[in-house]
Protein backbone atom coordinates (compact mmCIF):
# COMPACT_ATOMS: atom_id res chain seq x y z
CA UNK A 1 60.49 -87.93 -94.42
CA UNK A 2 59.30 -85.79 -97.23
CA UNK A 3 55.73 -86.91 -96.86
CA UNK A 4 56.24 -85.86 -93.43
CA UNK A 5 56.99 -82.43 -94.02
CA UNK A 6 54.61 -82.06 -96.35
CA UNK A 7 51.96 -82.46 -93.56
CA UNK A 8 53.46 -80.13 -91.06
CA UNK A 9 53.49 -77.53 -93.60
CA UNK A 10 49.64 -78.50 -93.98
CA UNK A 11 49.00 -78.29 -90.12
CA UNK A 12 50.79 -74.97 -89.78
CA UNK A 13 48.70 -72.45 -91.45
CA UNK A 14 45.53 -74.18 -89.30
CA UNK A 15 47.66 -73.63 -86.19
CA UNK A 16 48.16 -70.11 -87.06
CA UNK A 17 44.64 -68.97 -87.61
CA UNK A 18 43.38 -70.51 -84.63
CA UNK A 19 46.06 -68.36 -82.52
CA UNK A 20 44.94 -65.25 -84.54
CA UNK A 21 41.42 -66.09 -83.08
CA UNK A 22 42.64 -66.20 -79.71
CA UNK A 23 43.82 -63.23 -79.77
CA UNK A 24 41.16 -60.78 -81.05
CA UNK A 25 38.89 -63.24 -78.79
CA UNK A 26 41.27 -61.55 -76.11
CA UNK A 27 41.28 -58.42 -77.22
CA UNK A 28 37.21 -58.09 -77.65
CA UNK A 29 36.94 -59.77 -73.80
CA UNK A 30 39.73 -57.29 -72.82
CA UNK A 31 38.02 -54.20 -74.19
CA UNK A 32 34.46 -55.04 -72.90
CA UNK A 33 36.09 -55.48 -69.32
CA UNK A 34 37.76 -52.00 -69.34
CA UNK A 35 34.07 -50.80 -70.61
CA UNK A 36 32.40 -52.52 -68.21
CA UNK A 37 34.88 -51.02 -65.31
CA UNK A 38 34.24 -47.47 -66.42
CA UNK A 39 30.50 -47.75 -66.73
CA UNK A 40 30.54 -48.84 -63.22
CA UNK A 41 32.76 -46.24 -61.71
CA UNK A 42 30.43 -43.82 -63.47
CA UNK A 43 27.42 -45.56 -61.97
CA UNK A 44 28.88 -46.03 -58.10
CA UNK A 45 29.57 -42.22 -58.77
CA UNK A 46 26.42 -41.06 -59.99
CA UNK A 47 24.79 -42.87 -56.98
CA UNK A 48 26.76 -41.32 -54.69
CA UNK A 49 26.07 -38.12 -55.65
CA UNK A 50 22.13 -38.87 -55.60
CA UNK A 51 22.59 -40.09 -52.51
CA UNK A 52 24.45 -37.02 -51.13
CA UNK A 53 21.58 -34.98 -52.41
CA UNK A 54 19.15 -36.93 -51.08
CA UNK A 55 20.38 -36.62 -47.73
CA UNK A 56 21.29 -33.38 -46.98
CA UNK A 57 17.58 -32.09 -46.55
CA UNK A 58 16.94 -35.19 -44.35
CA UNK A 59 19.41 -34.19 -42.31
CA UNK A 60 18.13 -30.45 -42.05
CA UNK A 61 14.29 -31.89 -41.17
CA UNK A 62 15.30 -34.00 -38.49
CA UNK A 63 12.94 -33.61 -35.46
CA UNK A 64 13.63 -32.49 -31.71
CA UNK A 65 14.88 -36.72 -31.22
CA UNK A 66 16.99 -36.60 -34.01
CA UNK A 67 15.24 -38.78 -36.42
CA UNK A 68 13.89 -37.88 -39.41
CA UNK A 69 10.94 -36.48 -40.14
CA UNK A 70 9.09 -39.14 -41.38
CA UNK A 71 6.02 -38.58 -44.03
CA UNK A 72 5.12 -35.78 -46.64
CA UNK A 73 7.06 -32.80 -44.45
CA UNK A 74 7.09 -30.44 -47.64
CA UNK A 75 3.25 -30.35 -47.55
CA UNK A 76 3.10 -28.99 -43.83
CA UNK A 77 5.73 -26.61 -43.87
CA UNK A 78 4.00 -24.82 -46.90
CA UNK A 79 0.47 -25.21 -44.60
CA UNK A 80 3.05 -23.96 -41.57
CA UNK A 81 4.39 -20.96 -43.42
CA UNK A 82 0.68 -19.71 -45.00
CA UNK A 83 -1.01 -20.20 -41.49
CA UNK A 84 2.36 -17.91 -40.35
CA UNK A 85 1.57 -15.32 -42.99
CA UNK A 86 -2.14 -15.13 -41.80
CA UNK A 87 -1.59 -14.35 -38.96
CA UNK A 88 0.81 -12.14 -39.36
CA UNK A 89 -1.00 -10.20 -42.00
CA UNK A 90 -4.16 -10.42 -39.47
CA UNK A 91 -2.13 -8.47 -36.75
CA UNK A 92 -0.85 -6.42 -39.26
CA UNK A 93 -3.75 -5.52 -40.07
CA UNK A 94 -5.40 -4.93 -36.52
CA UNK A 95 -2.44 -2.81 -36.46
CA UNK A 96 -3.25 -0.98 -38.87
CA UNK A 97 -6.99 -0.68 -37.76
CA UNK A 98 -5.49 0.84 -34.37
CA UNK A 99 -3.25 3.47 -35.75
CA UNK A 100 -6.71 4.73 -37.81
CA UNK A 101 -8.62 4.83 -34.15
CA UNK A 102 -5.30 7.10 -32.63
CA UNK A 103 -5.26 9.10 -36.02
CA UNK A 104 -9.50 9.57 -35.20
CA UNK A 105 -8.68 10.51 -31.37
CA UNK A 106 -6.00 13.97 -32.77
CA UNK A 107 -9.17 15.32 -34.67
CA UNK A 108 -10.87 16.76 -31.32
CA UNK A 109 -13.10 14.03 -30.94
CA UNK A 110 -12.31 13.04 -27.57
CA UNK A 111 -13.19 9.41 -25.06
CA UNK A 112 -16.83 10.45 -24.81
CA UNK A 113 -17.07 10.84 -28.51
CA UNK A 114 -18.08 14.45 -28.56
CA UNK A 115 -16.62 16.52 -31.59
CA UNK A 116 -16.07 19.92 -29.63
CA UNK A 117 -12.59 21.86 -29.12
CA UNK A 118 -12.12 22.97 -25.59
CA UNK A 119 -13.57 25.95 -26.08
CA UNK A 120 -17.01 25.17 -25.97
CA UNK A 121 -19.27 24.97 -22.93
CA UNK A 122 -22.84 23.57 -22.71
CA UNK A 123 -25.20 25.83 -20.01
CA UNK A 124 -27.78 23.74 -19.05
CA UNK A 125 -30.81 25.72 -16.96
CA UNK A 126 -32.76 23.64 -14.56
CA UNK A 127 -36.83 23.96 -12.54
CA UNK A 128 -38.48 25.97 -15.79
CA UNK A 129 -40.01 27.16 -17.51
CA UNK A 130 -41.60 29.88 -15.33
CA UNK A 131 -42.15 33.52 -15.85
CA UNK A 132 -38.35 34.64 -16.36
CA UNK A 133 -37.69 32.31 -19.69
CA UNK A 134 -38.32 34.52 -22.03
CA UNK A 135 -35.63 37.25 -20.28
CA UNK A 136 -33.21 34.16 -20.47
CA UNK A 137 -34.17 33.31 -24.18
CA UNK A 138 -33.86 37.39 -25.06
CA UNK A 139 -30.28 37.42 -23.02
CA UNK A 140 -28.88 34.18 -24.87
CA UNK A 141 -29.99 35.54 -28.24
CA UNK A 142 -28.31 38.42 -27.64
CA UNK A 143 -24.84 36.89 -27.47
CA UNK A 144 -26.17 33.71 -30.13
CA UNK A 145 -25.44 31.99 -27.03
CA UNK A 146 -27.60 28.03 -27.11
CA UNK A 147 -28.36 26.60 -23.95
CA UNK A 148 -30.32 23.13 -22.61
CA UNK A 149 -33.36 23.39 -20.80
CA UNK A 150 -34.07 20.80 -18.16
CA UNK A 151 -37.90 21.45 -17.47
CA UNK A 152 -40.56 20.12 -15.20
CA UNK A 153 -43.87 19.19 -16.24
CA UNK A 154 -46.17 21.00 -14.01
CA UNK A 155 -44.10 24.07 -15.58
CA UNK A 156 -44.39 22.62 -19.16
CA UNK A 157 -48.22 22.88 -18.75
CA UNK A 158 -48.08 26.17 -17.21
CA UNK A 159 -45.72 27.85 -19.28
CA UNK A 160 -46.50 26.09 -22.74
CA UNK A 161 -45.99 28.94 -24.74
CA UNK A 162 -41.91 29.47 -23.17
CA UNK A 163 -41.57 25.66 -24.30
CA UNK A 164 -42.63 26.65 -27.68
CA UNK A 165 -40.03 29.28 -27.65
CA UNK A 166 -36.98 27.73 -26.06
CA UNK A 167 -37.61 24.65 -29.32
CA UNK A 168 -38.21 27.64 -31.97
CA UNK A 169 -34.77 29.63 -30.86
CA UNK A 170 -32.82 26.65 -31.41
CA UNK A 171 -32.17 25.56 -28.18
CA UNK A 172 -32.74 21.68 -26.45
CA UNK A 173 -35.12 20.43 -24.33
CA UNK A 174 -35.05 17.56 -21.98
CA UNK A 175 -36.72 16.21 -18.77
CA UNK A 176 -36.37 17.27 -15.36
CA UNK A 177 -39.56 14.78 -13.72
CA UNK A 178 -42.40 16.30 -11.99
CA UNK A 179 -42.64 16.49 -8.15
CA UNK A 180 -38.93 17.25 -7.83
CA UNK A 181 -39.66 15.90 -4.29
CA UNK A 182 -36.63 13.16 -2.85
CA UNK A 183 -39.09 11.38 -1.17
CA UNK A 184 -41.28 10.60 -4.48
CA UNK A 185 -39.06 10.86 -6.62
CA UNK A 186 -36.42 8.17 -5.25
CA UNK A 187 -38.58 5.30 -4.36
CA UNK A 188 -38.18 3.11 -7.06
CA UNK A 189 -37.00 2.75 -10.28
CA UNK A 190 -40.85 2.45 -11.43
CA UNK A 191 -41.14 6.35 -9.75
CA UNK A 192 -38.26 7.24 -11.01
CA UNK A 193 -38.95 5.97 -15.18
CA UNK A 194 -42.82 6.94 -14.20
CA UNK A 195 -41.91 10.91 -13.06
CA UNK A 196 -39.75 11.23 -16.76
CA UNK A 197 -42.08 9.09 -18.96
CA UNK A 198 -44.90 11.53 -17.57
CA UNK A 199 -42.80 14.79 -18.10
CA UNK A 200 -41.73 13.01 -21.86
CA UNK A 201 -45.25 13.21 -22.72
CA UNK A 202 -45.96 16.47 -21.64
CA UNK A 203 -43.28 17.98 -23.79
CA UNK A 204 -44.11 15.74 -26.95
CA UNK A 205 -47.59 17.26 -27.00
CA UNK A 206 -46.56 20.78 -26.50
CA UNK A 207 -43.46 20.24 -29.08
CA UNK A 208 -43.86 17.24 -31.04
CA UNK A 209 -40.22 16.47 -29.85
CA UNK A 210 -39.62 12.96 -27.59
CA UNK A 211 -36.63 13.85 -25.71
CA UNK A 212 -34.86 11.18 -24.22
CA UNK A 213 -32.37 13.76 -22.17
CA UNK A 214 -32.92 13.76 -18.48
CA UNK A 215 -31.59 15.26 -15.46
CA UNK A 216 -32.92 14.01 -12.00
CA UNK A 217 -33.14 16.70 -8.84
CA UNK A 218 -30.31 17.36 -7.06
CA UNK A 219 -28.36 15.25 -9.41
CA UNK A 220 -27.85 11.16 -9.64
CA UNK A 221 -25.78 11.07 -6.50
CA UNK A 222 -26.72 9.92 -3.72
CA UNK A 223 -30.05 9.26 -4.73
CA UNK A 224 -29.63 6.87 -7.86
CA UNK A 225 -29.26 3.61 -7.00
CA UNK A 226 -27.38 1.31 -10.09
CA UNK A 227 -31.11 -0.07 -10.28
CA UNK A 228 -32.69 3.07 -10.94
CA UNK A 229 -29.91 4.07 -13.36
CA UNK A 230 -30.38 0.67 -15.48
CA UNK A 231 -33.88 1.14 -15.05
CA UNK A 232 -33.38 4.59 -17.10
CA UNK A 233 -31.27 3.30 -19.33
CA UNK A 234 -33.49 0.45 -20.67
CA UNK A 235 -35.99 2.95 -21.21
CA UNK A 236 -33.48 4.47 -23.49
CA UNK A 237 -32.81 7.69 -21.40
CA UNK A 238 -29.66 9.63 -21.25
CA UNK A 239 -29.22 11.07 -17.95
CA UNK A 240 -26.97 14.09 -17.90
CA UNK A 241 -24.80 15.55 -14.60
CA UNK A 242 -22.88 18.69 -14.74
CA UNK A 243 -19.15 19.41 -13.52
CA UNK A 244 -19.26 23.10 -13.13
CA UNK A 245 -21.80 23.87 -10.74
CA UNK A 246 -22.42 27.98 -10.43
CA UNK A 247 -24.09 27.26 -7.43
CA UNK A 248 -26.59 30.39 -8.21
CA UNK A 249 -29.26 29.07 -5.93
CA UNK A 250 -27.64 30.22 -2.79
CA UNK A 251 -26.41 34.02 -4.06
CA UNK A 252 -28.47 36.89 -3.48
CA UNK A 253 -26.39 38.84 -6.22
CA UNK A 254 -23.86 37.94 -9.02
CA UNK A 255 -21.27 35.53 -7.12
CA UNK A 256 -22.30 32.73 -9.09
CA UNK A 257 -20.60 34.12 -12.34
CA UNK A 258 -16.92 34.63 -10.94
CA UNK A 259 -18.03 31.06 -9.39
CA UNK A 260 -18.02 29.61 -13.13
CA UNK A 261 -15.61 31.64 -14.22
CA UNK A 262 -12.94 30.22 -11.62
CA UNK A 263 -13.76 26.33 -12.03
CA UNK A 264 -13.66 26.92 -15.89
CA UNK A 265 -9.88 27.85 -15.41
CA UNK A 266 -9.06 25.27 -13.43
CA UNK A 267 -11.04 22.31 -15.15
CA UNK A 268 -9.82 19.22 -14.93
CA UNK A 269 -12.34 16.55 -16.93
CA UNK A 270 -9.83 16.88 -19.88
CA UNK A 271 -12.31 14.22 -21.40
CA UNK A 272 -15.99 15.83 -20.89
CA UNK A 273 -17.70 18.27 -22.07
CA UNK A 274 -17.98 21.47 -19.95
CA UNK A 275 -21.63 21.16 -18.63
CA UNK A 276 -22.69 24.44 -16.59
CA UNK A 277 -25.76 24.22 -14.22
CA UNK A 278 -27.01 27.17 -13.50
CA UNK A 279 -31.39 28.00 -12.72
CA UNK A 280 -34.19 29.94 -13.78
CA UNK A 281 -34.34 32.22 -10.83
CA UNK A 282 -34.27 36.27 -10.77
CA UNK A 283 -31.07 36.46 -9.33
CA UNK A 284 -29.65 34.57 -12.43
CA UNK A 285 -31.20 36.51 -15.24
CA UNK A 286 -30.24 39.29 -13.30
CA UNK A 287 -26.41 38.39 -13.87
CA UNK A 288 -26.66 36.37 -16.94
CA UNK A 289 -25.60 39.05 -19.39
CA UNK A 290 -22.67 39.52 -17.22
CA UNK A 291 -21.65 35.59 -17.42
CA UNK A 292 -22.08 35.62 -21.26
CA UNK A 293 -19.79 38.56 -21.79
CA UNK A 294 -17.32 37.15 -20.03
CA UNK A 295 -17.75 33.87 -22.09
CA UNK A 296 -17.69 35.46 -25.07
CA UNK A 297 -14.62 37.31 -24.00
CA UNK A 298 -12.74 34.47 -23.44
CA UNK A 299 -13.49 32.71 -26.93
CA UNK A 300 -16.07 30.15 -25.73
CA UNK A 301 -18.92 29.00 -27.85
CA UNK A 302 -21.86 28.29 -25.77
CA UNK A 303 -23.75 24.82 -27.32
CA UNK A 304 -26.79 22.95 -26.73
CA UNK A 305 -26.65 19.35 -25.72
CA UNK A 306 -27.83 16.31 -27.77
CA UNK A 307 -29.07 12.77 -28.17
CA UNK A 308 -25.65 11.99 -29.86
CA UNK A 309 -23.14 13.08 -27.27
CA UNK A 310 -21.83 10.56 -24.37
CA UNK A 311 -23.62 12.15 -21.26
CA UNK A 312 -21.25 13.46 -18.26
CA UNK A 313 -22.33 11.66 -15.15
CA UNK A 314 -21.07 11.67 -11.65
């Protein structure tokens, strides 16, 4: 019996350590479980989170079907957005470009591009130059009055020395053809461009000044066809009109005046220059200081035409 006990007492100690073992073997398994939970509750949470990110713009880029977009969608928006702003900034800037062009049209310059103020009229004299020019010349200096001379050529080379005078005083010069016959005149475009070439050249050798203004008898309607009017325009002539008329050829006296006077108050063409026609007869130098004063009295300038301005055409 005693050796007995003397072996239990042996066996005991053994039997002790090994249950100490088990139990920090427990308690290292136990603690790397409760690790191992909380790293991956961290982990499912941090996933869901990405995920939640990660789909809220997917939801905001889905297409017209209601799937997403699918491809590089960041790429074209920017390309979307900077075409946008192009063209925006492009009508902005035609915009801009327009209010400039309105901001021109306040300054007096008005459609036909002709930088007068409504008080300004243009008298144009037609069928000269012939022996009463230099009367006309003497009256317009008078009041510092400039006028436009629409002259024929058989009168050019008759009266070369008036020519001379009308350039010299400041005033313009253009072409008026040379039969001032309908029946020659009109019956092409060839006689047409042929009567002002020839009447072009007859006042560049007198003046040494190639006008390119024209007026046609009796005016350009009815007798201009739209062929005959391209057919002056290629040759780079400006063919002028008038829209006050005085009307002087068919007065014995001074009617004609009160004539202009009365469509000058009621003009109309608030876009044209005010073109007077008015001729080299008696009868109108005979009046013509009375039609200045009353001009002058009503604060008109009196100006010559030019290459530059937009003609007025019927």
């Amino acid at each position: 019996m005693g050796r007995q006990r003397k072996k239990r007492k042996w066996i005991k100690p053994i039997e002790l350590g090994g249950l100490a073992g088990v139990i920090v073997l427990l308690l290292i398994l136990s603690t790397s479980w409760v690790l191992d939970i909380g790293e991956a509750k961290i982990s499912k949470e941090t996933t869901t989170q990405q995920n939640a990110v990660q789909e809220e713009p997917s939801e905001k880029e889905e297409g017209e079907s209601g799937q997403p977009v699918v491809g590089d969608d960041s790429d074209t928006q920017e390309e979307e957005q900077e075409a946008n702003f192009s063209e925006a900034e492009s009508v902005k800037d035609d915009n801009y470009y327009e209010e400039v062009e309105i901001e021109d049209h306040s300054t007096n310059v008005n459609e036909q591009g002709n930088f007068e103020d409504e008080k300004t009229v243009y008298i144009t004299f037609d069928d000269g130059p012939n022996e009463n020019t230099g009367a006309i010349l003497k009256v317009l200096n008078q009041y510092g009055a400039k006028a436009s001379f629409f002259m024929l050529e058989p009168n050019m080379k008759k009266h070369s020395e008036a020519v001379r005078q009308i350039v010299e005083e400041g005033h313009s010069v253009g072409l008026h053809g040379v039969t001032h016959d309908v029946s020659e005149v009109y019956q092409s475009s060839e006689s047409v461009v042929g009567e002002m070439l020839t009447a072009q050249s007859t006042l560049e050798s007198i003046t040494g000044i190639r006008s390119e203004l024209i007026r046609v008898p009796y005016g350009s309607v009815p007798n201009m066809k739209p062929e005959y009017l391209k057919a002056v325009k290629r040759e780079g002539f400006r063919l002028w009109d008038w829209n006050v008329d005085s009307e002087d050829w068919k007065f014995h006296s001074g009617e004609y005046v009160q004539n202009v006077m009365d469509q000058l108050a009621s003009y109309s063409y608030e876009n044209q220059p005010k073109v007077i026609l008015i001729h080299e007869k008696p009868t109108t130098l005979a009046y013509l200081d009375s039609l200045l004063k009353k001009l002058k009295d009503q604060g008109y300038n009196m100006k010559t035409l030019t290459e530059e301005m937009d003609p007025v055409a019927f």
